[in-house]
Protein backbone atom coordinates (compact mmCIF):
# COMPACT_ATOMS: atom_id res chain seq x y z
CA UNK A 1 92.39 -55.97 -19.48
CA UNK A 2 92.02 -59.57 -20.17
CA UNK A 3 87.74 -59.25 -21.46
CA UNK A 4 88.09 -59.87 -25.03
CA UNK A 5 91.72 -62.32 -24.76
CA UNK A 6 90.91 -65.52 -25.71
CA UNK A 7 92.81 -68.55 -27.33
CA UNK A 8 92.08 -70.67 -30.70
CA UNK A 9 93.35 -73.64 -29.61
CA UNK A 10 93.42 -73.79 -25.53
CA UNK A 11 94.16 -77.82 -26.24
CA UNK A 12 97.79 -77.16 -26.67
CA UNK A 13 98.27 -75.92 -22.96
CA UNK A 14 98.15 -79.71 -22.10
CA UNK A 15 101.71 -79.43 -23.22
CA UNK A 16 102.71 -77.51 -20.19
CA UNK A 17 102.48 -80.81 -18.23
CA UNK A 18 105.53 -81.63 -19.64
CA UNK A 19 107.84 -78.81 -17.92
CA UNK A 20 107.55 -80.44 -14.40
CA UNK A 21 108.39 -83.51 -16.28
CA UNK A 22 111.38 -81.69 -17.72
CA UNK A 23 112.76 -80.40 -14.17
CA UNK A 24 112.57 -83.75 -12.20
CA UNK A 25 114.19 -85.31 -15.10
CA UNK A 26 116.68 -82.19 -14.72
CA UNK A 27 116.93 -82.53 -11.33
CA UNK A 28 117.53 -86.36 -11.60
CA UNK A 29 120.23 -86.10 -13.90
CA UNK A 30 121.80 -83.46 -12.93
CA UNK A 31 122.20 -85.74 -9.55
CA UNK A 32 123.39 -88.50 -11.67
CA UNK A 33 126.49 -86.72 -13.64
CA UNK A 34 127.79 -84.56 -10.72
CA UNK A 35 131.17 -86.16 -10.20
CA UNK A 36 132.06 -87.18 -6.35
CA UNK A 37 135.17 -86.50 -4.56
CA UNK A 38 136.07 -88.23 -1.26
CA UNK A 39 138.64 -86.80 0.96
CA UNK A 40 139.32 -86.96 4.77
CA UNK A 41 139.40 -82.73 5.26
CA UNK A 42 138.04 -79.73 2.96
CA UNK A 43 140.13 -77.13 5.09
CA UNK A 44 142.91 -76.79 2.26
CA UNK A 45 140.28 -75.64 -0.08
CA UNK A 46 139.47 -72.00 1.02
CA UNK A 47 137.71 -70.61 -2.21
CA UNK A 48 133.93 -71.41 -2.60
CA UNK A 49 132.06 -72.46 -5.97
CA UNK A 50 132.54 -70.50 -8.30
CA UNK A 51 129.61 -68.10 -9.37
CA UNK A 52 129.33 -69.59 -13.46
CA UNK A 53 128.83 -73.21 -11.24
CA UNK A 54 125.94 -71.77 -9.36
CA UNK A 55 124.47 -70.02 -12.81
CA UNK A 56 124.80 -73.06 -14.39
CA UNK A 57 120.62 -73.93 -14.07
CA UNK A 58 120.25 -70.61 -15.77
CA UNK A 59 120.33 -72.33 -19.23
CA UNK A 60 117.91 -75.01 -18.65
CA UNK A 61 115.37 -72.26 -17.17
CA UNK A 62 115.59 -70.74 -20.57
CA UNK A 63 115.09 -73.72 -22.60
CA UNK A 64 111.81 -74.15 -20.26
CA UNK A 65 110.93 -70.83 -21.07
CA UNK A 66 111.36 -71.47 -24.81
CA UNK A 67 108.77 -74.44 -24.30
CA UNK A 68 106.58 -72.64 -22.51
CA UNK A 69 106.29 -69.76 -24.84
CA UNK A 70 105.77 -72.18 -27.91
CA UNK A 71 103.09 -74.04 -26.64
CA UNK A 72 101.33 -70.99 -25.52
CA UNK A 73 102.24 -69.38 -29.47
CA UNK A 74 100.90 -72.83 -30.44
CA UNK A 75 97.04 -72.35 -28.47
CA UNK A 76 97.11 -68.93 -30.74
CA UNK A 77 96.50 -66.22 -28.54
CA UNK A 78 94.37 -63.59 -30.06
CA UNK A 79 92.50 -60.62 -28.99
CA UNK A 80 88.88 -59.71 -30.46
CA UNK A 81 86.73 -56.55 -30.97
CA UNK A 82 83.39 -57.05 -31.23
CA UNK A 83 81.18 -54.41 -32.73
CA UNK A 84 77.48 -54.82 -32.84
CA UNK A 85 74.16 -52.90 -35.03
CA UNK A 86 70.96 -53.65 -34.23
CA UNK A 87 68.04 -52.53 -36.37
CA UNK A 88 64.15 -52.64 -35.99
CA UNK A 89 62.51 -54.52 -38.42
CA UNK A 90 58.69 -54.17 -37.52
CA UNK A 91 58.77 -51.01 -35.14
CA UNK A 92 55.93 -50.68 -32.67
CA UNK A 93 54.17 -47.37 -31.86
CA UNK A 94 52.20 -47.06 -28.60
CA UNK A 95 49.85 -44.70 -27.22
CA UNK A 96 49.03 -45.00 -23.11
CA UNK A 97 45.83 -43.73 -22.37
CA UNK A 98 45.16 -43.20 -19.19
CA UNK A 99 42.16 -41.98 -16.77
CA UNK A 100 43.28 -39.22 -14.18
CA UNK A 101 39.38 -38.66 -12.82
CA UNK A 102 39.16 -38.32 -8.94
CA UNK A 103 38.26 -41.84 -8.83
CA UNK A 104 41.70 -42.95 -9.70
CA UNK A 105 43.15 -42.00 -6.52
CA UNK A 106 41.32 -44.54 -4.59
CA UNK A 107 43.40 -46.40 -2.33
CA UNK A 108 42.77 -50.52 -2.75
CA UNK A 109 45.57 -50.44 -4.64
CA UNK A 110 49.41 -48.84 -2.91
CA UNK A 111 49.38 -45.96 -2.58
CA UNK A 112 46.55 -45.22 -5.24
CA UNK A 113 45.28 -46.24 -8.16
CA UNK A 114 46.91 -43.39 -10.02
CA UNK A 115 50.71 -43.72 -8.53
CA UNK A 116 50.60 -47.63 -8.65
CA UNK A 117 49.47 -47.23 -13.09
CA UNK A 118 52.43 -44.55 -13.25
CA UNK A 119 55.07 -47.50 -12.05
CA UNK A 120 54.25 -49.83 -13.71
CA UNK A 121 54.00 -48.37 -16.67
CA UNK A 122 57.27 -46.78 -16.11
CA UNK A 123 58.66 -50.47 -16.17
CA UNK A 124 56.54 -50.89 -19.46
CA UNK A 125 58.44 -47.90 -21.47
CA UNK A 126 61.76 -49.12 -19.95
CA UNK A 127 61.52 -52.09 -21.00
CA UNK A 128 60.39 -50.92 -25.00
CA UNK A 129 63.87 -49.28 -25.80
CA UNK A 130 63.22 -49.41 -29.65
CA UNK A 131 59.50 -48.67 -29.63
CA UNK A 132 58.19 -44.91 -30.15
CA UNK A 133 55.44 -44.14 -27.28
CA UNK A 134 53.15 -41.25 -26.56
CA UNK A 135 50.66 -40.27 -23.73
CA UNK A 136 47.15 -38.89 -23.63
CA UNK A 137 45.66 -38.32 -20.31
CA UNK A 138 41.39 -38.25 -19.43
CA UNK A 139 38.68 -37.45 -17.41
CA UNK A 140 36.01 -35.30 -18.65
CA UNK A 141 37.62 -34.54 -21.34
CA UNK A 142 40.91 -35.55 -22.92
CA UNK A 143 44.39 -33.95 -24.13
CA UNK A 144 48.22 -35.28 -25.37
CA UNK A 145 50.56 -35.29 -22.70
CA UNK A 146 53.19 -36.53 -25.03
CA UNK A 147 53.38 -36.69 -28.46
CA UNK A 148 54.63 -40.35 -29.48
CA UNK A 149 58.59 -40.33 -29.65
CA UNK A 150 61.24 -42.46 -29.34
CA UNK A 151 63.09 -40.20 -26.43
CA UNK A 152 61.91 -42.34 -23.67
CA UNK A 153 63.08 -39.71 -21.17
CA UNK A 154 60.77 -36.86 -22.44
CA UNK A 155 57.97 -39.87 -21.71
CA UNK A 156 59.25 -41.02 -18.39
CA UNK A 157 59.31 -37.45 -17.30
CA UNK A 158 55.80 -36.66 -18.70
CA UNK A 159 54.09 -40.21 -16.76
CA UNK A 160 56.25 -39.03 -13.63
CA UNK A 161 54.26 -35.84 -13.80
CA UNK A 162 50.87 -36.70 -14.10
CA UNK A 163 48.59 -36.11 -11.27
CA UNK A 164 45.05 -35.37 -10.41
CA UNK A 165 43.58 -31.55 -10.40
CA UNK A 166 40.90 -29.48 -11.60
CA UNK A 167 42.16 -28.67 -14.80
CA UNK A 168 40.62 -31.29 -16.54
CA UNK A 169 36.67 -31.58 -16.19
CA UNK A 170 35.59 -34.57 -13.70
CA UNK A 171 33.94 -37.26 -15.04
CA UNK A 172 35.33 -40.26 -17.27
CA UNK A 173 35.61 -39.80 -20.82
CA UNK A 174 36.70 -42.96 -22.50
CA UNK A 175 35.17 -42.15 -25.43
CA UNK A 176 37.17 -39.12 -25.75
CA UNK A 177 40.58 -40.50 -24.24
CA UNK A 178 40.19 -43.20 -26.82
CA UNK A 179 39.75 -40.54 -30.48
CA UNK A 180 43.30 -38.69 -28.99
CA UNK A 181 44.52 -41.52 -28.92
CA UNK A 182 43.76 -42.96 -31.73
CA UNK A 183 44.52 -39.14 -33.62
CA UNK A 184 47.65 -39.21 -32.62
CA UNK A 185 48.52 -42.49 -34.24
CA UNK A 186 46.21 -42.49 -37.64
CA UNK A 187 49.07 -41.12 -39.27
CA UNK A 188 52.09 -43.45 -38.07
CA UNK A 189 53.50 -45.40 -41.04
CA UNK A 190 54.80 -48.29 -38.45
CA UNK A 191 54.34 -51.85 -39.18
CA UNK A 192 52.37 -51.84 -35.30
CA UNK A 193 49.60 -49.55 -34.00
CA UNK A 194 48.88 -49.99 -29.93
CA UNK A 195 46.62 -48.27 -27.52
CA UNK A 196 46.35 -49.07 -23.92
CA UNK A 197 43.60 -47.40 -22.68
CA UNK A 198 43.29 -47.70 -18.29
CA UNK A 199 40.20 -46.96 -16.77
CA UNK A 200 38.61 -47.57 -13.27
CA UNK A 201 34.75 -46.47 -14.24
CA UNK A 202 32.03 -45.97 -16.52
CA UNK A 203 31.96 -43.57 -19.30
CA UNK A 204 30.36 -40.78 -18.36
CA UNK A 205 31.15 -37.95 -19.94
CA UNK A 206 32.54 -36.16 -23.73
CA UNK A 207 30.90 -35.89 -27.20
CA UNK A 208 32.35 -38.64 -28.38
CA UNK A 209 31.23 -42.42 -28.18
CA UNK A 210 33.70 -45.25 -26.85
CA UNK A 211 32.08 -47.71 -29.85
CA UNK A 212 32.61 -44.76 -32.66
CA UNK A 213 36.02 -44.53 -31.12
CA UNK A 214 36.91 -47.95 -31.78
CA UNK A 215 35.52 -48.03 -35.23
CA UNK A 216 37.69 -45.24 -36.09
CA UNK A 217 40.90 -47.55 -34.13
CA UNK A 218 39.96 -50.69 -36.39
CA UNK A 219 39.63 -48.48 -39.38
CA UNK A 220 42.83 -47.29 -38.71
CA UNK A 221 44.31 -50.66 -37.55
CA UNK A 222 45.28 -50.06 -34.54
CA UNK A 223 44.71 -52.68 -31.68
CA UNK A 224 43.67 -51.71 -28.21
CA UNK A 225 44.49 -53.16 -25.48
CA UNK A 226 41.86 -52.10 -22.44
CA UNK A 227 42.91 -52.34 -18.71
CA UNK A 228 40.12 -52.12 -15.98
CA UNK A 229 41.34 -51.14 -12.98
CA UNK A 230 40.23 -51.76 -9.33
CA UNK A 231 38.59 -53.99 -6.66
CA UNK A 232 36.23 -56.34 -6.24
CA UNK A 233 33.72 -54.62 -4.45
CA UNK A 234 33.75 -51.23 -2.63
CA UNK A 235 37.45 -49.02 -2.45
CA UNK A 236 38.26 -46.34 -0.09
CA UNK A 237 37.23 -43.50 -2.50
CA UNK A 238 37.38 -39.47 -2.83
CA UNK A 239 33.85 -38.76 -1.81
CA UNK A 240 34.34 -34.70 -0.78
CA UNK A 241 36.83 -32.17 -0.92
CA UNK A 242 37.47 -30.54 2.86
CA UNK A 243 37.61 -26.68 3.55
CA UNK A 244 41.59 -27.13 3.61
CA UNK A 245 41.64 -28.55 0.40
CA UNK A 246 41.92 -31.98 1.02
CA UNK A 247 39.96 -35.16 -0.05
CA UNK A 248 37.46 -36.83 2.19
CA UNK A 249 37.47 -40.57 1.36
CA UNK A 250 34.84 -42.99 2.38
CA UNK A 251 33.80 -46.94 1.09
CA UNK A 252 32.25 -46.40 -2.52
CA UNK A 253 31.29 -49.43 -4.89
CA UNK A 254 33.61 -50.24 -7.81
CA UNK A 255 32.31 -49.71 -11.17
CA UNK A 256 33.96 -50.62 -14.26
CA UNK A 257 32.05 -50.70 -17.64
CA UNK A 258 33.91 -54.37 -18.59
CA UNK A 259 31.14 -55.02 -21.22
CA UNK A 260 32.60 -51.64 -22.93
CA UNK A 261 35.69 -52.51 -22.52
CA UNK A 262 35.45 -56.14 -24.04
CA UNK A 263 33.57 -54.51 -26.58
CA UNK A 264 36.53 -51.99 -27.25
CA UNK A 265 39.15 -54.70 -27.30
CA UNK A 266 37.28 -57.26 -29.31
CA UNK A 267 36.33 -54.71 -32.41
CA UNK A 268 40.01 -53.72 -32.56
CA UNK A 269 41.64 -57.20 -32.41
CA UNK A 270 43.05 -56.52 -28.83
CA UNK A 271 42.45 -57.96 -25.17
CA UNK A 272 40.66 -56.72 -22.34
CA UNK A 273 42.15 -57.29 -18.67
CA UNK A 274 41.30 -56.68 -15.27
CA UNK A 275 43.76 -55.27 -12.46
CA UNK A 276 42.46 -55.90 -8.87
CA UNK A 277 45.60 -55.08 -7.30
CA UNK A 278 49.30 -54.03 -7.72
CA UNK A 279 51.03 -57.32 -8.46
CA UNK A 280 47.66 -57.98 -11.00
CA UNK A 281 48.55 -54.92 -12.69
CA UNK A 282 51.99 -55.65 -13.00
CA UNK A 283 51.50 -58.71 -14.69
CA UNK A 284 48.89 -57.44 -17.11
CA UNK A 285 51.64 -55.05 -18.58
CA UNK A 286 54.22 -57.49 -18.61
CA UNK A 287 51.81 -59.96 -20.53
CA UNK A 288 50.89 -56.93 -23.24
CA UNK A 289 54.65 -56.50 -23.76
CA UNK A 290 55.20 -60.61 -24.33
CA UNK A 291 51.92 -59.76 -26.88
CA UNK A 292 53.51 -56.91 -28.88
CA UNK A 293 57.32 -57.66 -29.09
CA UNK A 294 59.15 -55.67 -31.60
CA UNK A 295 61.62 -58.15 -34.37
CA UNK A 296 65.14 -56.80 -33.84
CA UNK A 297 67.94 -57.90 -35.85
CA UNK A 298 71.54 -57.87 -34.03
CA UNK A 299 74.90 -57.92 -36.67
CA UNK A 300 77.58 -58.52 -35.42
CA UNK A 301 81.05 -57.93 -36.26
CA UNK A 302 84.42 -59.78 -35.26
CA UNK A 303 87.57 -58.14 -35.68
CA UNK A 304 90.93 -61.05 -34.76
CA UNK A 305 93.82 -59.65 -34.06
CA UNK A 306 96.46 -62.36 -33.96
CA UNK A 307 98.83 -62.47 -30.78
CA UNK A 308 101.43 -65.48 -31.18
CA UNK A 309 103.80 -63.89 -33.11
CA UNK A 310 105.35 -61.54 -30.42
CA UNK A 311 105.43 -65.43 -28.31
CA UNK A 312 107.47 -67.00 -31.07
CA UNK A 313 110.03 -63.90 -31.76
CA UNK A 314 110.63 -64.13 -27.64
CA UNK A 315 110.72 -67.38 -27.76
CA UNK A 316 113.30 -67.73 -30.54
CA UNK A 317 115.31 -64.85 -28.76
CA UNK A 318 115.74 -66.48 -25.61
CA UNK A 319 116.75 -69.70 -27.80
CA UNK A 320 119.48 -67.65 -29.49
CA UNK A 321 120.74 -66.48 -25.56
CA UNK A 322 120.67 -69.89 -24.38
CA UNK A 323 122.77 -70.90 -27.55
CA UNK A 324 125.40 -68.29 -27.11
CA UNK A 325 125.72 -68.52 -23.33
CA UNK A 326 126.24 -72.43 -23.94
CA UNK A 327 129.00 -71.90 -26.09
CA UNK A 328 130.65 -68.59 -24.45
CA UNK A 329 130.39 -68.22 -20.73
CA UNK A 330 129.28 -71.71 -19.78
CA UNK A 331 131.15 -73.41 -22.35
CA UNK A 332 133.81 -74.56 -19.77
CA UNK A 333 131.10 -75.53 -17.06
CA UNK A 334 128.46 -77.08 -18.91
C-alpha cells in the first residue's frame, strides 16, 4: 500500500519531538492553575465532576493534532508512479550449435555430456532476455532445430527436447554444424553475430570443411565461440548397442580436435574453451555472456502526485473545531 509513499522533506518530522514537550508542559500547568479547596468533609457534595470538566483535555488533543498534521504537510508527502522503457541499442543474435553424436552421452560429466550442455545452456538463454537465439543440432550431418527468435520459450522448449537417436547419421560433423549455423545468421541485420559451436570429438564426417566453414563465418562477421567438451583422459563411453536396445558403455579415450577448434575461433575473432566437467562448463557460458553483453538503455519516467494538501485542509478543520468548542461548550470551563 505504502511501496511508492515517500516524503520530500522527512527533516521536518524532527518537529514531532516537540508534542511530548507540549503534554508535560500541559500536564505541568495544568497542575499549576487547578485551584485547591480545603475542607474537613466532602459528604455534603453528592454530585460528581461534571462531564465538560472531564472533556476539558479534549481541546489541547486537537491543537496536538493540528501540529502533528502540519509538520507531517510540511515533510510533503507524495506518492510516485514510476514507469520504465527499455530499448536495445546493439541487439545480439546467437546461434547454439551443438553435437548430439553418441559420444555426447558419455558420463564424466552428470548425468551426461548431453543433459549437463542442455542446462547450462538453458541458464545461458535465460539469462539473454533481449537477445534473438536459434539452434542447430549435429552429428553426421546437421539440421535447424530452431530458427533464431526472440520467443525464448519456443527455444527453451526446443534445447529441452533434444536427445540422441538414429535419425541423424553418427559421426561428428563440425564442418557441417558450423555452415547451418552460420546460414541461418548471414542474413541478420544485427549489430552482433555469435555462434557457439560444442563439440566432444574430431570431425569426422559431412561434405563440408570446418576451415571453409569459418571463412564463410568471418566473411560474414560473425564470431564463434568453440566449446570442447570432456575429460582429461578416457570417459565411460557408448561402445555397443545391446539386443534390448540399450547402450553398452566401457572406458574410451577422449578426443577433441582443440587445434580445429583454436583454429575456428581464432579466424573468426572468437575464443576457444575447454569444459572438463560440469562446474567448468558452467563457467565457460557465463564468461561468453560477460564477452557478448547486449547495450540496453532504461528511461524512466516519474509521475509526483502531491499529498499534503488533504493534511493541511484536516488540519485547518480540526483548528476551526477547537476554536468553536473553546468559545461555545467549553467557554465556561476553560
Amino acid at each position: 500500500m505504502f511501496e511508492n509513499f515517500t516524503f520530500e522533506d522527512p527533516q521536518f518530522f524532527w518537529l514531532l519531538l516537540l508534542l511530548p514537550l507540549a503534554i508535560a508542559w500541559y500536564v505541568w500547568k495544568r497542575n499549576q492553575q487547578t485551584a485547591e479547596l480545603k475542607i474537613s468533609s466532602t459528604k455534603g457534595f453528592k454530585a460528581g465532576s461534571g462531564i465538560m470538566v472531564k472533556l476539558r483535555p479534549v481541546l489541547y488533543v486537537l491543537r496536538l493534532a493540528v501540529l502533528a498534521l502540519v509538520i507531517t504537510a510540511m515533510a510533503r508527502p507524495r506518492t510516485v508512479d514510476v514507469s520504465t522503457r527499455t530499448s536495445s541499442t546493439s541487439g545480439i543474435d546467437i546461434v547454439m550449435a551443438v553435437d548430439v553424436s553418441a559420444s555426447m552421452l558419455a558420463r564424466d560429466f552428470s548425468p551426461n555430456r548431453l543433459e549437463a550442455t542442455k542446462e547450462v545452456a538453458a541458464e545461458f538463454i535465460e539469462g539473454r532476455p533481449t537477445d534473438r537465439i536459434g539452434l542447430v543440432i549435429y552429428a553426421g550431418e546437421s539440421f535447424t532445430q530452431t530458427p533464431v527468435t526472440s520467443d525464448k520459450s519456443i527455444v527453451l522448449n526446443s534445447l529441452k527436447s533434444i536427445e540422441y537417436n538414429d535419425i541423424l547419421e553418427n559421426g561428428t560433423a563440425i564442418g557441417m554444424g558450423l555452415a547451418t549455423a552460420v546460414n541461418r545468421l548471414k542474413d541478420s541485420e544485427a549489430e552482433s553475430k555469435v555462434i557457439i559451436l560444442l563439440t566432444d570429438g574430431v570431425n569426422n564426417s559431412g561434405f563440408i570443411d570446418p576451415k571453409i566453414a569459418s571463412e564463410l563465418a568471418a566473411e560474414f562477421e560473425i564470431k564463434v565461440y568453440t566449446i570442447g567438451v570432456g575429460s582429461n583422459g578416457t570417459a565411460l563411453s557408448p561402445v555397443a548397442i545391446l539386443p534390448n536396445g540399450n547402450f553398452q558403455y566401457g572406458n574410451q579415450r577422449v578426443e577433441i580436435d582443440e587445434e580445429l577448434l583454436k583454429q575456428i575461433a581464432d579466424v573468426t575473432g572468437g575464443r576457444y574453451f575447454r569444459a572438463t566437467d560440469n562446474e567448468k562448463l558452467e563457467e565457460i557460458y557465463e564468461e561468453i555472456d560477460a564477452l557478448e553483453k547486449t547495450e540496453i538503455e532504461e528511461f524512466r519516467f516519474y509521475n509526483y502526485e502531491e499529498k499534503f494538501r488533504p493534511l493541511v485542509l484536516l488540519a485547518g478543520l480540526l483548528l476551526l473545531v477547537e476554536i468553536l468548542l473553546r468559545f461555545t461548550l467549553f467557554r465556561s470551563f476553560v
